[in-house]
Protein backbone atom coordinates (compact mmCIF):
# COMPACT_ATOMS: atom_id res chain seq x y z
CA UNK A 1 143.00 117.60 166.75
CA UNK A 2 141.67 114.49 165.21
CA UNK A 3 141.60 115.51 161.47
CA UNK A 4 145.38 117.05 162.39
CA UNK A 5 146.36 113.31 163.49
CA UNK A 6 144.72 112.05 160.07
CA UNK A 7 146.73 114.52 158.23
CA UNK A 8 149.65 113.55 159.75
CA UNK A 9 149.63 110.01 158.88
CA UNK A 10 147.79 110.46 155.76
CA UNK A 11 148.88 108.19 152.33
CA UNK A 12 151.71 110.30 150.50
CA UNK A 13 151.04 107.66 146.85
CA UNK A 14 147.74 106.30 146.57
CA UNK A 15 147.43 102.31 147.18
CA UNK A 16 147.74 99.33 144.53
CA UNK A 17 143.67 98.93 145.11
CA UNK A 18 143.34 102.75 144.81
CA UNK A 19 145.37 102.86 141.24
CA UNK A 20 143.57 99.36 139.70
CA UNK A 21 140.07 101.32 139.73
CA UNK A 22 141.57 104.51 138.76
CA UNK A 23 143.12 103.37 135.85
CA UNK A 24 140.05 102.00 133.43
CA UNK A 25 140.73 102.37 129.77
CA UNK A 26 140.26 106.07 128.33
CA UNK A 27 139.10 104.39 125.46
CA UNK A 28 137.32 100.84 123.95
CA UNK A 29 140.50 100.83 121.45
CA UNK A 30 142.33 99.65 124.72
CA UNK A 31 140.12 97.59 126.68
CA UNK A 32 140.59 94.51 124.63
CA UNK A 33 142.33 91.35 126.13
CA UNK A 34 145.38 92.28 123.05
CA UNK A 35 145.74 95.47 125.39
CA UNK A 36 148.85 96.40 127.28
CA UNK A 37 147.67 99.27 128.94
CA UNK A 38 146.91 97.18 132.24
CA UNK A 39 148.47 97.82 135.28
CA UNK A 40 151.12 94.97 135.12
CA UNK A 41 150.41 93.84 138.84
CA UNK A 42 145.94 94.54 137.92
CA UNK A 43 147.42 91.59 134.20
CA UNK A 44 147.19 87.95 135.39
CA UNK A 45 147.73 86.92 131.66
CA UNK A 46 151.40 89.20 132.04
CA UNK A 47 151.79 87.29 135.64
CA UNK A 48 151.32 83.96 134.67
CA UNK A 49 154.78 84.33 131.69
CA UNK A 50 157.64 81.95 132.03
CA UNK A 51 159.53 84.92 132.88
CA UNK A 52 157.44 85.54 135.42
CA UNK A 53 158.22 82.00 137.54
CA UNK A 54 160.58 83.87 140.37
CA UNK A 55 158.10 86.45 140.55
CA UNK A 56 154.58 83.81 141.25
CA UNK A 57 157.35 81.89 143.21
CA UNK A 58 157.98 84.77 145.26
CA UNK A 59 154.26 85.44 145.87
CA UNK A 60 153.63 81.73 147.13
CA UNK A 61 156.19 81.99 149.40
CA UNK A 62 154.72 85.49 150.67
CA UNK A 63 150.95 85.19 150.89
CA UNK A 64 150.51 82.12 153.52
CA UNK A 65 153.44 84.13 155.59
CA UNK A 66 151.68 86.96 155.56
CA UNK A 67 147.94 85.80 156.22
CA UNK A 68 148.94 83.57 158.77
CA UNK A 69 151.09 86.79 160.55
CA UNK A 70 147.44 88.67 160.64
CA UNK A 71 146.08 85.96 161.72
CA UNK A 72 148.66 85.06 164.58
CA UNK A 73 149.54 81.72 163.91
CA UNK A 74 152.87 81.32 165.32
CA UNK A 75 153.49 77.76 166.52
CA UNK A 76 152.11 74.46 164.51
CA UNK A 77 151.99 70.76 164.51
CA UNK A 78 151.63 69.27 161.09
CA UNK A 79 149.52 65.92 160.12
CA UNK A 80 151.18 64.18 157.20
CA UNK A 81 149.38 60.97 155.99
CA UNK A 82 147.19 59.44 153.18
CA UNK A 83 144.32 60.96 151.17
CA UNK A 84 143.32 57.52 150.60
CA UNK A 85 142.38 56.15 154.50
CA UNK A 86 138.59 56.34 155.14
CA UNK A 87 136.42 57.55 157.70
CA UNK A 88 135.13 54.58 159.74
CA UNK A 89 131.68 54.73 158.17
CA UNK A 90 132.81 55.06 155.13
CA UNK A 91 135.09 51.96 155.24
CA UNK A 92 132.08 50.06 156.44
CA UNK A 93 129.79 51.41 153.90
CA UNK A 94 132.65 49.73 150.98
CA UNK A 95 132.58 46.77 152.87
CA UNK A 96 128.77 46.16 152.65
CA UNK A 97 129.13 47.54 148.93
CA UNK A 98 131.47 44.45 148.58
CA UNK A 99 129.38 42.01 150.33
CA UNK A 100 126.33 42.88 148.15
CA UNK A 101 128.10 42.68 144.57
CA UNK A 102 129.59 39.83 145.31
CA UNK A 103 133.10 41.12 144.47
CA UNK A 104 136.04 39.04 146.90
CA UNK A 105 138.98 41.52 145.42
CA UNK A 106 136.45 44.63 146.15
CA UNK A 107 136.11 42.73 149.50
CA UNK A 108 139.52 42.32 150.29
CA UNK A 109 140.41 45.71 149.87
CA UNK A 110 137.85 47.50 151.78
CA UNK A 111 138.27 45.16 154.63
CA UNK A 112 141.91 46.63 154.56
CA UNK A 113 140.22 50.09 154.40
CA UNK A 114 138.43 49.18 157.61
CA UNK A 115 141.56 48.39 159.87
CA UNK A 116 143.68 51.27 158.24
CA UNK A 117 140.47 53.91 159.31
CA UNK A 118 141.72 53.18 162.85
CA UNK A 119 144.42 56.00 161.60
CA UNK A 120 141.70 58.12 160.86
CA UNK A 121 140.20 58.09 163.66
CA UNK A 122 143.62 58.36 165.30
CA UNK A 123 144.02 61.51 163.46
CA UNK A 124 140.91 62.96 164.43
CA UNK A 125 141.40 62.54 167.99
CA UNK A 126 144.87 63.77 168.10
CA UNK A 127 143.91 66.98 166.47
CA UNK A 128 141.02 67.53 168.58
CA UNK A 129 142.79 66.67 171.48
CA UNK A 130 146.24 69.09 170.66
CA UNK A 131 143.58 72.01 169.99
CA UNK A 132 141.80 71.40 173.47
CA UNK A 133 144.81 71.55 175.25
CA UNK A 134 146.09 74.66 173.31
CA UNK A 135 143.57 76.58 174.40
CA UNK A 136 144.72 76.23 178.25
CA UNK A 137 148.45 77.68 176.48
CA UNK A 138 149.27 81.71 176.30
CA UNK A 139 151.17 80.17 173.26
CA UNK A 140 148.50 78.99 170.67
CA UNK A 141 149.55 75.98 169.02
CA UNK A 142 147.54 75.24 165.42
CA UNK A 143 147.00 72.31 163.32
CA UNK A 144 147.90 72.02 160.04
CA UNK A 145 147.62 69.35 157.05
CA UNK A 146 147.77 69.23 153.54
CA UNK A 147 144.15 70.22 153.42
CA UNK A 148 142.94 67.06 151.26
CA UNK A 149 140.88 63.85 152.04
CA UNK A 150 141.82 61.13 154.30
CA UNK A 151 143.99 62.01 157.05
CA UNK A 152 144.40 65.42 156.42
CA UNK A 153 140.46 65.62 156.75
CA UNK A 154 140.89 63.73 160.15
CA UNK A 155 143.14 66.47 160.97
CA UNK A 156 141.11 69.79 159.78
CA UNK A 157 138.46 67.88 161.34
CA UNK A 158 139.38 67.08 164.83
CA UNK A 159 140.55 70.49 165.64
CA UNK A 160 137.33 72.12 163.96
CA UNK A 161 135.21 69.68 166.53
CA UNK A 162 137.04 71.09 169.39
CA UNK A 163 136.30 74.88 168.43
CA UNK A 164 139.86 76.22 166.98
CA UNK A 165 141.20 76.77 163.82
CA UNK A 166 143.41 74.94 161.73
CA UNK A 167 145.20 75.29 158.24
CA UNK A 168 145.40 73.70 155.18
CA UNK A 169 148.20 73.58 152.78
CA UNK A 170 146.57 72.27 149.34
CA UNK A 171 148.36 71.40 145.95
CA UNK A 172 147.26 71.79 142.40
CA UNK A 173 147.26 68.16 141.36
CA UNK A 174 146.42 66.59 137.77
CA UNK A 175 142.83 64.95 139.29
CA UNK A 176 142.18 68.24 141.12
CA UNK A 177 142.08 67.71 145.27
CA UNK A 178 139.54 69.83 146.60
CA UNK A 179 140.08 71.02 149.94
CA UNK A 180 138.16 69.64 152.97
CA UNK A 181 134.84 70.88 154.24
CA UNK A 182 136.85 71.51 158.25
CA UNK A 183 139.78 74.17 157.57
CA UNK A 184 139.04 77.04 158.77
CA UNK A 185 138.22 79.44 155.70
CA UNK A 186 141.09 82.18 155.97
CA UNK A 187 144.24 79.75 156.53
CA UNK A 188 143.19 77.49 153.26
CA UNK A 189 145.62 78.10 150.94
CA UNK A 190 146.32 76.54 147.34
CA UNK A 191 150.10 76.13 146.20
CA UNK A 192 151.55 75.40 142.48
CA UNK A 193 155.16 74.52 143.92
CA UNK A 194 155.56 71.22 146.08
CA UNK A 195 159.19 72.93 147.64
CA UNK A 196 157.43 75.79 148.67
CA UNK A 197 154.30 74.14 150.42
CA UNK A 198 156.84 71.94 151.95
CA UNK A 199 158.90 75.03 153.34
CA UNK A 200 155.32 76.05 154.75
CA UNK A 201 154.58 72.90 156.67
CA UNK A 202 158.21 73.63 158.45
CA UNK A 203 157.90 77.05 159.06
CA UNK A 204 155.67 77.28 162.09
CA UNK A 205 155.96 73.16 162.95
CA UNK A 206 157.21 72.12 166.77
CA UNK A 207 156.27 68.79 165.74
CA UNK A 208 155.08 66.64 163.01
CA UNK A 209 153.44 63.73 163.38
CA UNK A 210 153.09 61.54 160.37
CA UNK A 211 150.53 58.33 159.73
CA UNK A 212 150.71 55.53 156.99
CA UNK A 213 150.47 57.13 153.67
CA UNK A 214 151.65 56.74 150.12
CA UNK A 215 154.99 58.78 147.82
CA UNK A 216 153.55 61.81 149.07
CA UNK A 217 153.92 61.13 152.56
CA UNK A 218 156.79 59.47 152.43
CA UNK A 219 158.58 62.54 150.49
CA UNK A 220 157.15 64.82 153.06
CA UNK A 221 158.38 63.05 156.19
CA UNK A 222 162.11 61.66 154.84
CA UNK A 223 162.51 65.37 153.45
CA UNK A 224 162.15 66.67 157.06
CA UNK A 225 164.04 64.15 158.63
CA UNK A 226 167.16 64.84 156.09
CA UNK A 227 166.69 68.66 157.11
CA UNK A 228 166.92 67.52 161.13
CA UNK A 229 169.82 65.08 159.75
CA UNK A 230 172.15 67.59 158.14
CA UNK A 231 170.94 70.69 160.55
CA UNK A 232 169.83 72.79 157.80
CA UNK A 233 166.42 73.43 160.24
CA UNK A 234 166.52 72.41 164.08
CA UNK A 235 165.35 68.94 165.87
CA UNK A 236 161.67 68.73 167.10
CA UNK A 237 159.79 65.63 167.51
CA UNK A 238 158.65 63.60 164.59
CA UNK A 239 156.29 61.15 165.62
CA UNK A 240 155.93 57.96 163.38
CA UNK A 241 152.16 56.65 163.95
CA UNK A 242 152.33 52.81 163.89
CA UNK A 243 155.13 51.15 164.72
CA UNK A 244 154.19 48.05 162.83
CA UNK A 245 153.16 50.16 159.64
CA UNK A 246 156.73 52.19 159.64
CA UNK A 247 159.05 49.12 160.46
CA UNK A 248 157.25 47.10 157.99
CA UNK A 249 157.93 49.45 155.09
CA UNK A 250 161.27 50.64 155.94
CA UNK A 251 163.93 48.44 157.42
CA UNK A 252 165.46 51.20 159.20
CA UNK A 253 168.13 48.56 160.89
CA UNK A 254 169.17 47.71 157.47
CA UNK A 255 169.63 51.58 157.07
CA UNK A 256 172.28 51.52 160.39
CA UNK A 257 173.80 48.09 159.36
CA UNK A 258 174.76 48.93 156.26
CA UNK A 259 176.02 52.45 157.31
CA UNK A 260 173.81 54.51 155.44
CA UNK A 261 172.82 56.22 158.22
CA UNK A 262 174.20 56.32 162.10
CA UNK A 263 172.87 55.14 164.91
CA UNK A 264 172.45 58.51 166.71
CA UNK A 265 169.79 59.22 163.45
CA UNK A 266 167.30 56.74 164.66
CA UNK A 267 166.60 59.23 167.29
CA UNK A 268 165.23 61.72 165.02
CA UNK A 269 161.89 60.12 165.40
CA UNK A 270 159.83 58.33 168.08
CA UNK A 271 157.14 55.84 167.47
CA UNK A 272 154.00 56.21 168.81
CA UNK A 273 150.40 54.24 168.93
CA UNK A 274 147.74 56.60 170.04
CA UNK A 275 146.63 60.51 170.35
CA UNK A 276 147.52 60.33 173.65
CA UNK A 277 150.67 58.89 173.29
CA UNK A 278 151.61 61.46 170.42
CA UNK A 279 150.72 64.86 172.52
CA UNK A 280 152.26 63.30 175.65
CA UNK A 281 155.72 63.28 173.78
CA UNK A 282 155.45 66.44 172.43
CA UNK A 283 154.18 68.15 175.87
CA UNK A 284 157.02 66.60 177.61
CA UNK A 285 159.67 68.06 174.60
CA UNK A 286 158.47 71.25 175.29
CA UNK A 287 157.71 71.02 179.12
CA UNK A 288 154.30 71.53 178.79
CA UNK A 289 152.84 69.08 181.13
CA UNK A 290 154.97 70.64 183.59
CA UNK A 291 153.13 73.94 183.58
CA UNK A 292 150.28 75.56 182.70
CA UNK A 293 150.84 77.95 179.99
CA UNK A 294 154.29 78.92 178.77
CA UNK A 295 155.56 81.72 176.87
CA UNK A 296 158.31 82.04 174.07
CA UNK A 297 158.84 81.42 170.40
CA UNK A 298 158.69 77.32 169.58
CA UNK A 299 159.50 77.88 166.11
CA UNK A 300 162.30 79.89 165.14
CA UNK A 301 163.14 78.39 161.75
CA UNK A 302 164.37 79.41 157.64
């Protein structure tokens, strides 16, 4: 009865795997790299054409949708923020660098380091803390980041502390960012195209919280407000970390005042000053310090 069953829902074509080691040159003549005889899916020289570009495109959008499906990662909250903010210790480490070479400007700056590793820190507990709490959920709620240094790390790291998994969402760059030692292995994934990592951090997110960072940052964040704006993805909460940090470096009054944008779009974000502060927001969004657990789909997005 068993073997009938197997029958039954046996292969009808071989798979791609199945083919690739079937198909080994008949001959040396065609083993060469100058050889066209590989399988055209088996030929990363064919794959990586200019012709090819909708095709890899198409394959960047598919393989973090698909590995995060098997892995059941449903719901997310991104970290956006700066590769550049330090670790405490490491920001104190600079500073006694500084102190010993004698070097004010050196000194200057990593006393700056120092007070902005608060958002590290910041980072790190948030994460830990929205993993912890996820675990009490029937609704698993993941972190993810851009899967560099700095925040991100903070991010990767907190929820690796508190025993859950987390994703990162790295990008080829010219000086090469290697991913951080905390994401969890199988949801660390490397992208060519900026729009499509971008879609990524969306897909999944019920929130996004977002710390002092540089252009990067900055394009990240104002590119998902502008999607909430125009309604081209629903509203969730976007949480601005550091009031004084965000107000200082864009005059968002002047934005109102001026009529560049209306009133009602200043509620597209909140401002918030701690890891407590940040989760409390978003469980109160979603109703989640009401309760328990909770069941349904948060993100129902692109």
């Amino acid at each position: 009865m068993e073997q009938s069953h197997k029958d039954l829902t046996a292969r009808n074509f071989p798979s791609a795997q199945e083919d690739v080691a079937a198909t080994t040159p008949p001959a040396s003549r065609y083993a060469g790299p100058e050889s066209a005889y590989r399988l055209a899916f088996d030929d990363a020289e064919f794959l990586l054409r200019e012709d090819l570009r909708p095709v890899r495109m198409q394959l960047e959008l598919l393989k973090p949708e698909m590995v995060q499906r098997d892995h059941r990662i449903e719901s997310t909250i991104v970290i956006f923020g700066s590769a550049r903010i330090l670790p405490r210790e490491a920001a104190l480490e600079r500073i006694a660098l500084a102190k010993d070479t004698g070097d004010a400007t050196a000194l200057r700056l990593a006393e700056m380091q120092l007070t902005m590793s608060h958002h590290y820190e910041e980072a790190r507990r948030f994460a830990c803390l929205v993993t912890q709490a996820a675990k009490r959920l029937d609704h698993p709620i993941a972190i993810v980041t851009g899967g560099g240094p700095g925040v991100m790390e903070a991010g990767n790291r907190g929820a690796f502390e508190a025993g859950g998994p987390s994703i990162g969402l790295n990008i080829v760059l010219p000086h090469e960012q290697e991913p951080n030692a905390y994401i969890t292995p199988e949801l660390c994934f490397q992208f060519h195209y900026f729009a499509l990592r971008k879609m990524h951090f969306l897909m999944r997110a019920i929130a996004l919280v977002c710390f002092p960072g540089g252009f990067g940052t900055l394009d990240e964040t104002f590119e998902a407000l502008t999607l909430m704006q125009t309604g081209k993805v629903r509203r969730r909460p976007v949480l601005l970390f550091g009031r004084e940090f965000w107000t200082k470096l864009i005059n968002f009054e002047l934005l109102v005042g001026t009529g560049m944008i209306s009133p009602g779009d200043l509620k597209l974000f909140h401002f918030v000053e701690s890891a407590e502060e940040a989760w409390g927001v978003i469980e109160q969004h979603y109703g989640l310090d009401a309760i328990d657990t909770t069941t349904g789909a948060f993100a129902e997005d692109t």
